[in-house]
N, C-alpha and C. Protein backbone atom coordinates (compact mmCIF):
# COMPACT_ATOMS: atom_id res chain seq x y z
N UNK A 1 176.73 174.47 67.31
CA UNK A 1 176.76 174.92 65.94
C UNK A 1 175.96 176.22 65.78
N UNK A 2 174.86 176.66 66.06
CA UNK A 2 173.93 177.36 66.57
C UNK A 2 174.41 178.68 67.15
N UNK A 3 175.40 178.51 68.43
CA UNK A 3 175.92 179.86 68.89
C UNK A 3 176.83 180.56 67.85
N UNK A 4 177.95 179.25 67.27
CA UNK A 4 178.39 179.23 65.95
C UNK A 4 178.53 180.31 65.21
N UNK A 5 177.44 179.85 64.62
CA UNK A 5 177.29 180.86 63.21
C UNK A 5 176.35 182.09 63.74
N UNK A 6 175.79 182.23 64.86
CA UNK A 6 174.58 183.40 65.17
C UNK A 6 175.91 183.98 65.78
N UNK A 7 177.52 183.86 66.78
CA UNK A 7 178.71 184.68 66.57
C UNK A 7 179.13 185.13 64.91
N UNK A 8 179.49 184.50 64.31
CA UNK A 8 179.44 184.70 63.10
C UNK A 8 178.74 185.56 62.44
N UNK A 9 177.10 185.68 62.27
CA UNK A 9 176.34 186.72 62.44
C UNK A 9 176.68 188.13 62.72
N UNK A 10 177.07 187.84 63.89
CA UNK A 10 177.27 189.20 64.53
C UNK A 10 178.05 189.97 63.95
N UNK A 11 179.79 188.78 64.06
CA UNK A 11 180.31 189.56 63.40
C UNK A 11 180.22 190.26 62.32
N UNK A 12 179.73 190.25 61.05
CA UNK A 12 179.05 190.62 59.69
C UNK A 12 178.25 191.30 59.96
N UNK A 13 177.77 191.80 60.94
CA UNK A 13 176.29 192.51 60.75
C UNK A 13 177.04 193.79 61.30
N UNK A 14 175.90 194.85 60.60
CA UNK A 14 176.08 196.36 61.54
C UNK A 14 174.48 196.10 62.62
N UNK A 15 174.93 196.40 64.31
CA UNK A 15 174.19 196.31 64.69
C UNK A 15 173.47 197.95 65.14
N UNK A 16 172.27 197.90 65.07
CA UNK A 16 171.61 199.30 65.06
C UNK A 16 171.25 199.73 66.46
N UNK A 17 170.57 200.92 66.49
CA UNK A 17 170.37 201.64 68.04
C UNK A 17 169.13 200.54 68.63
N UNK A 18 168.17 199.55 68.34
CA UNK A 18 167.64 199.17 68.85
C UNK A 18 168.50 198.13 69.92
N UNK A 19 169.38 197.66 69.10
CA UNK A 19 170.35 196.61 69.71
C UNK A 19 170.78 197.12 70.81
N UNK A 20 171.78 198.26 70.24
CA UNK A 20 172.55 198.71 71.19
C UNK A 20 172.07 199.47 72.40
N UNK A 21 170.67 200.30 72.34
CA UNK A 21 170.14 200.33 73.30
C UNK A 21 169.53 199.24 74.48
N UNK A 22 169.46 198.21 74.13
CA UNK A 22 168.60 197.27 74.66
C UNK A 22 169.32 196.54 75.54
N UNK A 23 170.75 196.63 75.09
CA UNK A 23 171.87 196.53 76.37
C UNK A 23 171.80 196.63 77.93
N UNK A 24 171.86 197.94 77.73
CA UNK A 24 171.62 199.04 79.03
C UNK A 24 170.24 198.76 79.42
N UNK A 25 169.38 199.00 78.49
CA UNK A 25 167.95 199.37 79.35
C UNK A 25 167.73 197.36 79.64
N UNK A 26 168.12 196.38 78.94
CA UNK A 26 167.56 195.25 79.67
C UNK A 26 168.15 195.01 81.06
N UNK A 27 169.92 195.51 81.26
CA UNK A 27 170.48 195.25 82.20
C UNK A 27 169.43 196.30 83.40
N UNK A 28 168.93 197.63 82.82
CA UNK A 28 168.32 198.33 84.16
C UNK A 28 167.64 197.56 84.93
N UNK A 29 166.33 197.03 83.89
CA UNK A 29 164.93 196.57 84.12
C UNK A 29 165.12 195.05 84.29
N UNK A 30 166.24 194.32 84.28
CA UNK A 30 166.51 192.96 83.86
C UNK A 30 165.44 192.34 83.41
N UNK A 31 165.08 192.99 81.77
CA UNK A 31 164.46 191.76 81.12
C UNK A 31 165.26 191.29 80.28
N UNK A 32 165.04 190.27 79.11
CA UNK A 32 165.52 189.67 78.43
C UNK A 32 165.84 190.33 77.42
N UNK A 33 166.92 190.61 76.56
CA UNK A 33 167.32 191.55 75.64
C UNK A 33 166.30 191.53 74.55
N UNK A 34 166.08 190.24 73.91
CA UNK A 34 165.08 189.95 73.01
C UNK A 34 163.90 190.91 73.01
N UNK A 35 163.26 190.65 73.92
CA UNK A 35 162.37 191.18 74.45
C UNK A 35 162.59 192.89 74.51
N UNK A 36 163.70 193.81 75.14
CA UNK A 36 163.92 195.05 74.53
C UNK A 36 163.87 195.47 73.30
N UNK A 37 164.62 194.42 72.34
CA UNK A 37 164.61 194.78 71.15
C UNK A 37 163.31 194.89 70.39
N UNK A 38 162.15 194.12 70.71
CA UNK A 38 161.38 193.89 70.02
C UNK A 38 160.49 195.64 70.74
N UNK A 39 160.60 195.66 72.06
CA UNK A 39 160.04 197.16 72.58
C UNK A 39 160.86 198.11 71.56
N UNK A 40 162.39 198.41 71.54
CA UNK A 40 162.48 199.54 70.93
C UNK A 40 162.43 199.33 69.47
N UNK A 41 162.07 198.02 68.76
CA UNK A 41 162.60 198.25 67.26
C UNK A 41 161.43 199.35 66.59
N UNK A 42 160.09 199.83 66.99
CA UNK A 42 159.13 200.38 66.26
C UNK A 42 159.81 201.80 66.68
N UNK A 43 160.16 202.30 67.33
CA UNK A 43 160.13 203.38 67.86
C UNK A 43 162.06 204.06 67.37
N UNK A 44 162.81 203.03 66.89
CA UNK A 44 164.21 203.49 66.08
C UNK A 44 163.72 203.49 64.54
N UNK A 45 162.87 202.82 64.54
CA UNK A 45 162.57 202.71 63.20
C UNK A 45 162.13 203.96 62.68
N UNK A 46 160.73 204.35 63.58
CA UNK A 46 160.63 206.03 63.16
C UNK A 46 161.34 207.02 63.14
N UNK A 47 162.41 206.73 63.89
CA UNK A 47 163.37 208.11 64.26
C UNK A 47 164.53 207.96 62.79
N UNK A 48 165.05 206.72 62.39
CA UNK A 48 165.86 206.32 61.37
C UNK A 48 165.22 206.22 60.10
N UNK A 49 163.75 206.42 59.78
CA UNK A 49 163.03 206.56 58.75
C UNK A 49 162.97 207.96 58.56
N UNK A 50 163.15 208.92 59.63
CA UNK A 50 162.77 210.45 59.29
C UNK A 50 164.12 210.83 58.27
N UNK A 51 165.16 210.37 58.14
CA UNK A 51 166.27 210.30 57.39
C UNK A 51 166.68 209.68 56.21
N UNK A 52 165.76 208.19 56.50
CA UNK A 52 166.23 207.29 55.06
C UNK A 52 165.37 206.34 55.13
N UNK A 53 164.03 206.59 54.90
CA UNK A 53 162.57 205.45 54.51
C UNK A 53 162.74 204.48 53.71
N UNK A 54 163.86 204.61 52.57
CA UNK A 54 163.94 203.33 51.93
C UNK A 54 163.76 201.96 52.27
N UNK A 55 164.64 201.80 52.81
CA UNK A 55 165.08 200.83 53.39
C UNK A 55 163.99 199.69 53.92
N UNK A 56 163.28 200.63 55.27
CA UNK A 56 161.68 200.44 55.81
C UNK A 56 160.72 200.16 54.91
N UNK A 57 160.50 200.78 53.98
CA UNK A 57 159.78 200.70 52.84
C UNK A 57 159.53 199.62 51.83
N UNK A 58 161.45 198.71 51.54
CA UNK A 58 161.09 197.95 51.07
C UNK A 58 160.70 196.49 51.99
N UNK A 59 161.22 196.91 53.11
CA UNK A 59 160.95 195.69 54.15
C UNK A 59 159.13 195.67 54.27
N UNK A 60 158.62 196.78 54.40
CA UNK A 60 156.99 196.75 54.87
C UNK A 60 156.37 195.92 53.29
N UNK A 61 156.84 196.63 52.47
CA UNK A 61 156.60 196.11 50.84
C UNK A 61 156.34 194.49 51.03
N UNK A 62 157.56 194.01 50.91
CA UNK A 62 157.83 192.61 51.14
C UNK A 62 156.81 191.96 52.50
N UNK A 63 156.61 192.52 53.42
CA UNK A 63 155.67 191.82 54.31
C UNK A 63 154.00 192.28 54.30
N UNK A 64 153.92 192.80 53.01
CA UNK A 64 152.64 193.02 53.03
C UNK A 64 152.09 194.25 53.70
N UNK A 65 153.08 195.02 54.61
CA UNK A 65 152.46 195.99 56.02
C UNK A 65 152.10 197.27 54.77
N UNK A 66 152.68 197.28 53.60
CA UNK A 66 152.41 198.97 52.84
C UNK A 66 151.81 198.47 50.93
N UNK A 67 151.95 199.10 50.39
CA UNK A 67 151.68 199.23 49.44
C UNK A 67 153.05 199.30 48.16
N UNK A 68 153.39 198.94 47.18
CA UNK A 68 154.71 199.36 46.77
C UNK A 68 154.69 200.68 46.09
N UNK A 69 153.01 201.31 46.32
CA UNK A 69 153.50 202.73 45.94
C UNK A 69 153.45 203.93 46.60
N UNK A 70 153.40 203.22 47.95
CA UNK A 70 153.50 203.94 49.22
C UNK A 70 154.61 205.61 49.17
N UNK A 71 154.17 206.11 49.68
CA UNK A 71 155.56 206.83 50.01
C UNK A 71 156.71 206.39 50.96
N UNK A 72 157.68 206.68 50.81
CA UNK A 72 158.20 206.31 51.81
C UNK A 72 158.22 205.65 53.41
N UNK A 73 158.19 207.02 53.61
CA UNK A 73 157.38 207.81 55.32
C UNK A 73 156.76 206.64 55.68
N UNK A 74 155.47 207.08 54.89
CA UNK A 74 154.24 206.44 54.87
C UNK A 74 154.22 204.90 55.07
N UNK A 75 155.13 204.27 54.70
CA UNK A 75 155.21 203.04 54.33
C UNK A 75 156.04 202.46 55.77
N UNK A 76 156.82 203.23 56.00
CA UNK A 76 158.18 203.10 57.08
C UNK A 76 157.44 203.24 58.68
N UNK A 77 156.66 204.07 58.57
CA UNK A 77 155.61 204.34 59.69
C UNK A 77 154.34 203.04 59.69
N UNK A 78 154.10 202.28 58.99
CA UNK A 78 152.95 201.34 58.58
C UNK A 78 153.67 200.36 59.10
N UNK A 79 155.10 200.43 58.78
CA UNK A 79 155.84 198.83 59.27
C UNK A 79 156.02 198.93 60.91
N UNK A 80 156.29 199.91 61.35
CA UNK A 80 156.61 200.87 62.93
C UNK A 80 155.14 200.34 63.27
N UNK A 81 154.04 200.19 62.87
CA UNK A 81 153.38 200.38 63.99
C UNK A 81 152.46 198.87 63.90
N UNK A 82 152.93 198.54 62.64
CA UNK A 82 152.88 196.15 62.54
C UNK A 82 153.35 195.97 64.18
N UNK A 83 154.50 196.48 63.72
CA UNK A 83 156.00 195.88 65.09
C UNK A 83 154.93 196.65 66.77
N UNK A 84 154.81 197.46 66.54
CA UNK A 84 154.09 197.85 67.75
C UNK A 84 152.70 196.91 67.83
């Protein structure tokens, strides 16, 4: 049931450059994809915040990592470096 709906998941979701990088570089290094993702998610995050911080912003908001009157940036970079 489990693989299930986390296929299901997938399908519905847009998956981002952390994902899709983590492909390749887990198959190089054979670690566990999980485990890539969680290495590159701080480091797409900054590069995809230099364009559109929203997003980051309200996620750091919601977990406490920023302020809600953060700037953007500011806020998007605070959640980048929780994850690190």
């Amino acid at each position: 049931q489990a693989a299930l709906e986390a296929g299901l998941a997938f399908t519905n979701a847009i998956l981002g450059a952390a994902h899709a990088m983590s492909h390749q570089v887990g198959g190089l290094l054979d670690l566990p994809h999980g485990v890539i993702n969680g290495i590159l998610l701080p480091h797409v995050i900054r590069f995809n915040a230099a364009a559109d911080p929203e997003p980051y912003r309200e996620i750091a908001v919601c977990l406490g990592v920023a302020d809600p009157e953060a700037p953007g940036a500011d806020a998007a970079h605070a959640l980048a470096d929780r994850i690190d």
